[in-house]
N, C-alpha and C. Protein backbone atom coordinates (compact mmCIF):
# COMPACT_ATOMS: atom_id res chain seq x y z
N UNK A 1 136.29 -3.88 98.06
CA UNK A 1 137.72 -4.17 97.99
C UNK A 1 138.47 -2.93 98.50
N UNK A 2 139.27 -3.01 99.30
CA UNK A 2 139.74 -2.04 100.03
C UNK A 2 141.47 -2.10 98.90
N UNK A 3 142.04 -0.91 99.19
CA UNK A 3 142.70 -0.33 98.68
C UNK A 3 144.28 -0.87 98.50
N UNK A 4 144.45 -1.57 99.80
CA UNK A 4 145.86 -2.43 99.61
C UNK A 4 145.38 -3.90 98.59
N UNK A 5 144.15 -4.37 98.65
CA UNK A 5 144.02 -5.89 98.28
C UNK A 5 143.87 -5.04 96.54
N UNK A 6 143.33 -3.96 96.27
CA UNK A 6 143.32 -3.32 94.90
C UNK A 6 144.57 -3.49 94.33
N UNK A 7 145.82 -2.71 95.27
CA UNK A 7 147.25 -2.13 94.27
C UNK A 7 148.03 -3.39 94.61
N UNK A 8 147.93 -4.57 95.23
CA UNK A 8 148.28 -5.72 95.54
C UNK A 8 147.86 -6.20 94.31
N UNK A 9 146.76 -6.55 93.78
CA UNK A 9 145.99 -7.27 92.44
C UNK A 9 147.37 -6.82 90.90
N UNK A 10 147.33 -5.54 91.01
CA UNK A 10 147.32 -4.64 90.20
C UNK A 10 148.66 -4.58 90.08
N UNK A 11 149.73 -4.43 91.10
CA UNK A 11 150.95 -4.37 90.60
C UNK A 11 151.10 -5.87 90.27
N UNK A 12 150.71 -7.18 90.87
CA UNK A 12 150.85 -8.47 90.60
C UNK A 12 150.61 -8.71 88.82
N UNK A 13 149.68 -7.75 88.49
CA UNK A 13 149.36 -7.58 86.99
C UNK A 13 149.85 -6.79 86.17
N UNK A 14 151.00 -5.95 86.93
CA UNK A 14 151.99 -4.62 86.32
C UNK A 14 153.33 -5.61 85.95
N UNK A 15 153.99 -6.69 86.62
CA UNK A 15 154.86 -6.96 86.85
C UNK A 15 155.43 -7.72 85.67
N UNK A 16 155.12 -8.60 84.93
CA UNK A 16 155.49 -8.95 83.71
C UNK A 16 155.52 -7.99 82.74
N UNK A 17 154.60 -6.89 83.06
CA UNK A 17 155.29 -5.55 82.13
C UNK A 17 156.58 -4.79 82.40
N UNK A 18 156.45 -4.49 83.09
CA UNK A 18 158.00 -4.15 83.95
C UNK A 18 159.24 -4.77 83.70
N UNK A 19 159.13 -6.47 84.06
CA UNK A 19 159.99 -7.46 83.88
C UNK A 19 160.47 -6.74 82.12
N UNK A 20 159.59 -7.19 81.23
CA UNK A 20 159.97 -7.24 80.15
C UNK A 20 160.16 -5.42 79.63
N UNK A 21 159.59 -5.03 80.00
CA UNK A 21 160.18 -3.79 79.53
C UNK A 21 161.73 -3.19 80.20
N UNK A 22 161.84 -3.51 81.64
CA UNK A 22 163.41 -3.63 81.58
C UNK A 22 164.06 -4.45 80.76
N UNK A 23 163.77 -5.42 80.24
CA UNK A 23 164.39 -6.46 79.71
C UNK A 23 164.77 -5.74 78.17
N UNK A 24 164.29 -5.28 77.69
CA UNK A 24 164.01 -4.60 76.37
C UNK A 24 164.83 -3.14 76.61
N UNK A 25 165.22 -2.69 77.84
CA UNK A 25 165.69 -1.52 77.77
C UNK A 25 166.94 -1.86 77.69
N UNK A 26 167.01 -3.25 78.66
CA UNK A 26 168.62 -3.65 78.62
C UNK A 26 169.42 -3.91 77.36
N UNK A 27 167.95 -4.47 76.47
CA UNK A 27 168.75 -4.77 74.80
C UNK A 27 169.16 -3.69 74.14
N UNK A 28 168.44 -2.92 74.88
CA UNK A 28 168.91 -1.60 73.63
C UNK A 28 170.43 -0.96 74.04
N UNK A 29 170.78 -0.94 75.25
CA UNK A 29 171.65 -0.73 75.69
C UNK A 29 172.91 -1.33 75.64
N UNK A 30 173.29 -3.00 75.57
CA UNK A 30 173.87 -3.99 74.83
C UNK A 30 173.78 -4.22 73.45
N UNK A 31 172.49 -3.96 72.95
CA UNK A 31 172.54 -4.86 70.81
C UNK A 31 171.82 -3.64 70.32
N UNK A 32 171.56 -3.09 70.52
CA UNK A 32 170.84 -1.59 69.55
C UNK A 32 170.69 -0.38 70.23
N UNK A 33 171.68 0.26 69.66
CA UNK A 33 171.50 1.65 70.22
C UNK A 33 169.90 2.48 69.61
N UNK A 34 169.15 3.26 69.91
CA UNK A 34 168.47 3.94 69.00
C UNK A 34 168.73 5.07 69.33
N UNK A 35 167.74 5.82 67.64
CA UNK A 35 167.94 7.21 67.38
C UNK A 35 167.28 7.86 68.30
N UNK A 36 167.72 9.48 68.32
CA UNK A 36 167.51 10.15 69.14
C UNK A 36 165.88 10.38 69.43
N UNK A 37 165.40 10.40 67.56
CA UNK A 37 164.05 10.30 67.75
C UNK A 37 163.00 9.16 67.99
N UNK A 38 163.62 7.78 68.48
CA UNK A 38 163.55 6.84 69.19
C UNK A 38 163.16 7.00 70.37
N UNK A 39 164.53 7.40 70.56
CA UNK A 39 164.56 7.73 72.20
C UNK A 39 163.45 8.87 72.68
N UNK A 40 163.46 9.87 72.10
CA UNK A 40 162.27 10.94 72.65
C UNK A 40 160.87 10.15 72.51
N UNK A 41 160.48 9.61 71.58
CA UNK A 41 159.12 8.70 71.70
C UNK A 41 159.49 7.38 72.99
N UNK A 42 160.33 6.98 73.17
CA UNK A 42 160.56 5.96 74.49
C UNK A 42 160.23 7.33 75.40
N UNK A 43 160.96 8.30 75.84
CA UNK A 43 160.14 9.10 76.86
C UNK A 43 159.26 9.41 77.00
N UNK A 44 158.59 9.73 75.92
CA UNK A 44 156.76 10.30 76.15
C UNK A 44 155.84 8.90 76.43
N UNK A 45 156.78 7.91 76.13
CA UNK A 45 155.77 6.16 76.78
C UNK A 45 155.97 6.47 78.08
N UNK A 46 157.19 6.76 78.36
CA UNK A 46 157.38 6.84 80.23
C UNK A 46 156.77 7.25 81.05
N UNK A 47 156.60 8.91 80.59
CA UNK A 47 156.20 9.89 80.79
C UNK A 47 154.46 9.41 81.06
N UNK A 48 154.33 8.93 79.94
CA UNK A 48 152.56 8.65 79.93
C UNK A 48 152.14 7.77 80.67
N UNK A 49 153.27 6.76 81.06
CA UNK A 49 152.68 5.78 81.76
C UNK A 49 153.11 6.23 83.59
N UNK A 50 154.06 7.24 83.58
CA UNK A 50 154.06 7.53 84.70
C UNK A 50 153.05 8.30 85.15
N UNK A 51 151.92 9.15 84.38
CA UNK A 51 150.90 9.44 84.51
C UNK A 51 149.96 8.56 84.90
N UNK A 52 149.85 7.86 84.05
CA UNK A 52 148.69 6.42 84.37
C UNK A 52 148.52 6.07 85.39
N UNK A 53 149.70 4.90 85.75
CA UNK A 53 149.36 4.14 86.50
C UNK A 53 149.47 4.26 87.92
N UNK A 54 149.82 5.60 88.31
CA UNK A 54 148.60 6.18 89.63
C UNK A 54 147.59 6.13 89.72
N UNK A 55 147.18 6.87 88.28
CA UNK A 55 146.00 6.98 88.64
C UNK A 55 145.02 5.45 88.29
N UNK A 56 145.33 4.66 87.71
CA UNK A 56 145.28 3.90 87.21
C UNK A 56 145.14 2.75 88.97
N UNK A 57 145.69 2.73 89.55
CA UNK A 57 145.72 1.95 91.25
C UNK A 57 144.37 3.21 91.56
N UNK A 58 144.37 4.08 91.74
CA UNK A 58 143.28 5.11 92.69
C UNK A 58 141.68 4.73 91.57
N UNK A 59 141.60 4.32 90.15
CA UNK A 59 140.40 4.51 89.77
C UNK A 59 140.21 5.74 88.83
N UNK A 60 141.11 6.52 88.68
CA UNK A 60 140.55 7.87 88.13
C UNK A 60 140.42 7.61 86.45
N UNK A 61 139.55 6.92 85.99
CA UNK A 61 139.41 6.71 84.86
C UNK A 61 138.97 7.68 83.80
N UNK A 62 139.04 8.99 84.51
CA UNK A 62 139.32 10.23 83.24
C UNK A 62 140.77 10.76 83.02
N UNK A 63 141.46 9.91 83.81
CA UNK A 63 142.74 10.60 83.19
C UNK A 63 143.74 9.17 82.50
N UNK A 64 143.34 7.87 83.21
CA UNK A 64 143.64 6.26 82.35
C UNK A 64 143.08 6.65 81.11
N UNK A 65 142.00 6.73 81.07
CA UNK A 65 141.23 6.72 79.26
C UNK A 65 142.02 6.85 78.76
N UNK A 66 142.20 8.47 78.72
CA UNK A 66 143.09 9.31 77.30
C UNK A 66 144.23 8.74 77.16
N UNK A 67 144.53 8.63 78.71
CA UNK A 67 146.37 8.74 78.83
C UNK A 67 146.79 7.12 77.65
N UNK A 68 145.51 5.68 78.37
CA UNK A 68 145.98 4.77 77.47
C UNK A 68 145.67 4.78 76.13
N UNK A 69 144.93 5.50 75.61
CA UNK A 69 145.03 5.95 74.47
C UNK A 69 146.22 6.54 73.65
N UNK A 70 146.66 7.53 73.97
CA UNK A 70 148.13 7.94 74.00
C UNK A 70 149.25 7.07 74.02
N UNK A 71 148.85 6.31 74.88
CA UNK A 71 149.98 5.27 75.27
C UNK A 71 149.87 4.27 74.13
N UNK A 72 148.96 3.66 73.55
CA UNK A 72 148.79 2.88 72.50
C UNK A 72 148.93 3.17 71.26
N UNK A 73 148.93 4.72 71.18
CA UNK A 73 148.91 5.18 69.86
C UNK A 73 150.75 5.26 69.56
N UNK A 74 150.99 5.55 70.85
CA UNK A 74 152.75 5.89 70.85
C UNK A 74 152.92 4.73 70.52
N UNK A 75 152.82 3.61 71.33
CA UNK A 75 153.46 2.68 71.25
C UNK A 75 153.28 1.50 69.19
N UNK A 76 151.76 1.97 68.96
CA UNK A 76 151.68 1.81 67.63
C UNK A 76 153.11 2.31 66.27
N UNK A 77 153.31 3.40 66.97
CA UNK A 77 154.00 4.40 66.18
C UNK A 77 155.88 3.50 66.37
N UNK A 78 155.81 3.56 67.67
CA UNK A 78 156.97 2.87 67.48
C UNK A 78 157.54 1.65 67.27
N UNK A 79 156.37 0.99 66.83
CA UNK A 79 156.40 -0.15 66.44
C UNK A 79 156.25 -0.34 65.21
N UNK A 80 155.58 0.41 64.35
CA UNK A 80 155.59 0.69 62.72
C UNK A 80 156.16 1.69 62.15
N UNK A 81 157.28 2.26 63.38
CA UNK A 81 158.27 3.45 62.81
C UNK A 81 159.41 2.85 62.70
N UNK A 82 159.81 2.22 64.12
CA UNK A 82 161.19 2.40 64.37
C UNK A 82 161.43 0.76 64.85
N UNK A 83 160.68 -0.29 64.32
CA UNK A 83 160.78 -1.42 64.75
C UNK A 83 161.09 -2.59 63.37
N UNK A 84 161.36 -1.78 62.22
CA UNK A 84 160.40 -2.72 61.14
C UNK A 84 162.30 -3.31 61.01
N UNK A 85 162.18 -4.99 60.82
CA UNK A 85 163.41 -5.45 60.52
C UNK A 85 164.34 -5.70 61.72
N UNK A 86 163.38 -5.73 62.64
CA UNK A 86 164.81 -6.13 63.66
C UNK A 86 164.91 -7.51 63.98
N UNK A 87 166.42 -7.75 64.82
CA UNK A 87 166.58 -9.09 64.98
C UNK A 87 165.38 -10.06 65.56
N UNK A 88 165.53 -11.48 65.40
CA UNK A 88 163.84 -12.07 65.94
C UNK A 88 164.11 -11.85 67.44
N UNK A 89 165.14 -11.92 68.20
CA UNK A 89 164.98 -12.06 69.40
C UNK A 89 164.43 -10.61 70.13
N UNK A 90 165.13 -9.61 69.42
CA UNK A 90 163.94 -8.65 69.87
C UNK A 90 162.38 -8.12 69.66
N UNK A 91 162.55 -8.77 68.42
CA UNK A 91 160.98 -9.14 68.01
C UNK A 91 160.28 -9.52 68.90
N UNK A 92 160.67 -10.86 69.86
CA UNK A 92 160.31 -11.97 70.47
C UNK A 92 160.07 -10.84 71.94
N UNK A 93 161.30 -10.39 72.41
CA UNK A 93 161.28 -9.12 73.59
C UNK A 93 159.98 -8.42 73.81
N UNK A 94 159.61 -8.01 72.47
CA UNK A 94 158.68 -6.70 71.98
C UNK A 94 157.52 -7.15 72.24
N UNK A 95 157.13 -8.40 71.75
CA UNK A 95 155.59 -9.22 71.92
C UNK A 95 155.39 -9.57 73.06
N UNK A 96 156.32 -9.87 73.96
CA UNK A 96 156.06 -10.02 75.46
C UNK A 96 156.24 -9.25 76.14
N UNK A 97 156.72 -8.04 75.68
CA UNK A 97 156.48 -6.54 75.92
C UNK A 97 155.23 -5.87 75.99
N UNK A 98 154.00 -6.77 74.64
CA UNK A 98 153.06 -5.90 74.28
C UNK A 98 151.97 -6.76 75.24
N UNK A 99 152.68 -8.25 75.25
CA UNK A 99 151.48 -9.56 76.02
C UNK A 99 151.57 -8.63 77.67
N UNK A 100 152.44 -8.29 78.33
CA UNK A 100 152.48 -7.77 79.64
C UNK A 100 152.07 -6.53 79.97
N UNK A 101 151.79 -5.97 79.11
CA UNK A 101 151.29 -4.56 78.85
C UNK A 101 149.76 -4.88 78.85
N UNK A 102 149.15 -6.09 77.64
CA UNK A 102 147.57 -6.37 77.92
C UNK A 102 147.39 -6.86 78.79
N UNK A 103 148.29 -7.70 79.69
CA UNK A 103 147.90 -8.69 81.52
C UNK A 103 147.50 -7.40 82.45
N UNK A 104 148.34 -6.23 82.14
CA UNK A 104 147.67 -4.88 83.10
C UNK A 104 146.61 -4.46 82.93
N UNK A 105 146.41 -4.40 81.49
CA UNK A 105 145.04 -3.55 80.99
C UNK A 105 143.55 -4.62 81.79
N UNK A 106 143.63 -5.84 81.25
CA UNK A 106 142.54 -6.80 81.66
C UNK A 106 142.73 -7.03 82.60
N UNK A 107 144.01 -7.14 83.98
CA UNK A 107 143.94 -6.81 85.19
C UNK A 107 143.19 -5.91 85.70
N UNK A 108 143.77 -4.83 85.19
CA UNK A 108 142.57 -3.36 85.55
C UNK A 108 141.16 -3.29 85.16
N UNK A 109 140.69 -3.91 84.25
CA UNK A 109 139.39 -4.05 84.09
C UNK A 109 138.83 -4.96 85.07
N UNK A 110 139.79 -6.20 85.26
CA UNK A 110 139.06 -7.03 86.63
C UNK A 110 138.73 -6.89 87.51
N UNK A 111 140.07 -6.15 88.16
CA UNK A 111 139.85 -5.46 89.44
C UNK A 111 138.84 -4.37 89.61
N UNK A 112 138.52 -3.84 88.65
CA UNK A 112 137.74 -2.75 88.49
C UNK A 112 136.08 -3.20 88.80
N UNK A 113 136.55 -4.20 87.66
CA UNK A 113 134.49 -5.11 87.83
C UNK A 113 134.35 -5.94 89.34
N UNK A 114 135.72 -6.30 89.84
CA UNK A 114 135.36 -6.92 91.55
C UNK A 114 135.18 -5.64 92.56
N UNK A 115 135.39 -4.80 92.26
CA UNK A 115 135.58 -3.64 93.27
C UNK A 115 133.97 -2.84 93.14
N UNK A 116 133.47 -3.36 91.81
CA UNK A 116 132.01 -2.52 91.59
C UNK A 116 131.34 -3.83 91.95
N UNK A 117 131.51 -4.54 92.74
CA UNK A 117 130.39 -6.10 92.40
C UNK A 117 130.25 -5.70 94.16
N UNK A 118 131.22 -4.81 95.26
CA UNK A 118 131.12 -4.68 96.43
C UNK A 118 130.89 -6.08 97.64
N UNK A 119 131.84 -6.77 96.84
CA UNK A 119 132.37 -8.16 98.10
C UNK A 119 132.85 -8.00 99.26
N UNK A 120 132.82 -8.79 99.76
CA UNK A 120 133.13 -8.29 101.16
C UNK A 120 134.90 -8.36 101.36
């Protein structure tokens, strides 16, 4: 699998994360402001995922590991910190926040297992 048909697969499997995570940024910005220490854990998701998912299209799966590790642990945190009691519709935001977030992960594992299977 050559390298455009890879980040072609891959952003096609990024994109409902995206969708909904703008979507979720927009709420916060219209129906919930958050705290500052909100907001600094929303940057270090950014931050981490702007790490990633370079490397994450190239293969470099010593720096995906940790990083989604990190990324899951953050995102754990802000979800049993700073999430508990909110309205359902952002509830509803958040889970298709977390469903588009796993379409990348098992994207990337797919693409990963077609690219080691060496098809033509």
């Amino acid at each position: 699998m050559n390298f455009q048909i890879r980040a072609a697969l891959l952003t096609l499997c990024l994109a409902p994360y995206v969708y909904f995570g703008v979507r979720d940024v927009l709420h916060h910005t219209h129906y919930r402001s958050v705290t500052f220490t909100e907001r600094l854990l929303h940057v270090s998701l950014t931050v981490t995922l702007m790490i990633v998912i370079p490397h994450a299209y190239f293969g470099h799966f010593d720096v995906v590991v940790p990083g989604m590790i990190l990324f899951v642990t953050a995102r754990a945190v802000d979800e049993f910190v700073f999430h508990r009691g909110l309205a359902p519709a952002e509830v509803d935001l958040h889970a298709k926040t977390h469903f588009g977030f796993l379409i990348f992960l098992v994207g990337l594992m797919g693409v990963e297992w077609l690219q080691r299977q060496n098809l033509p």
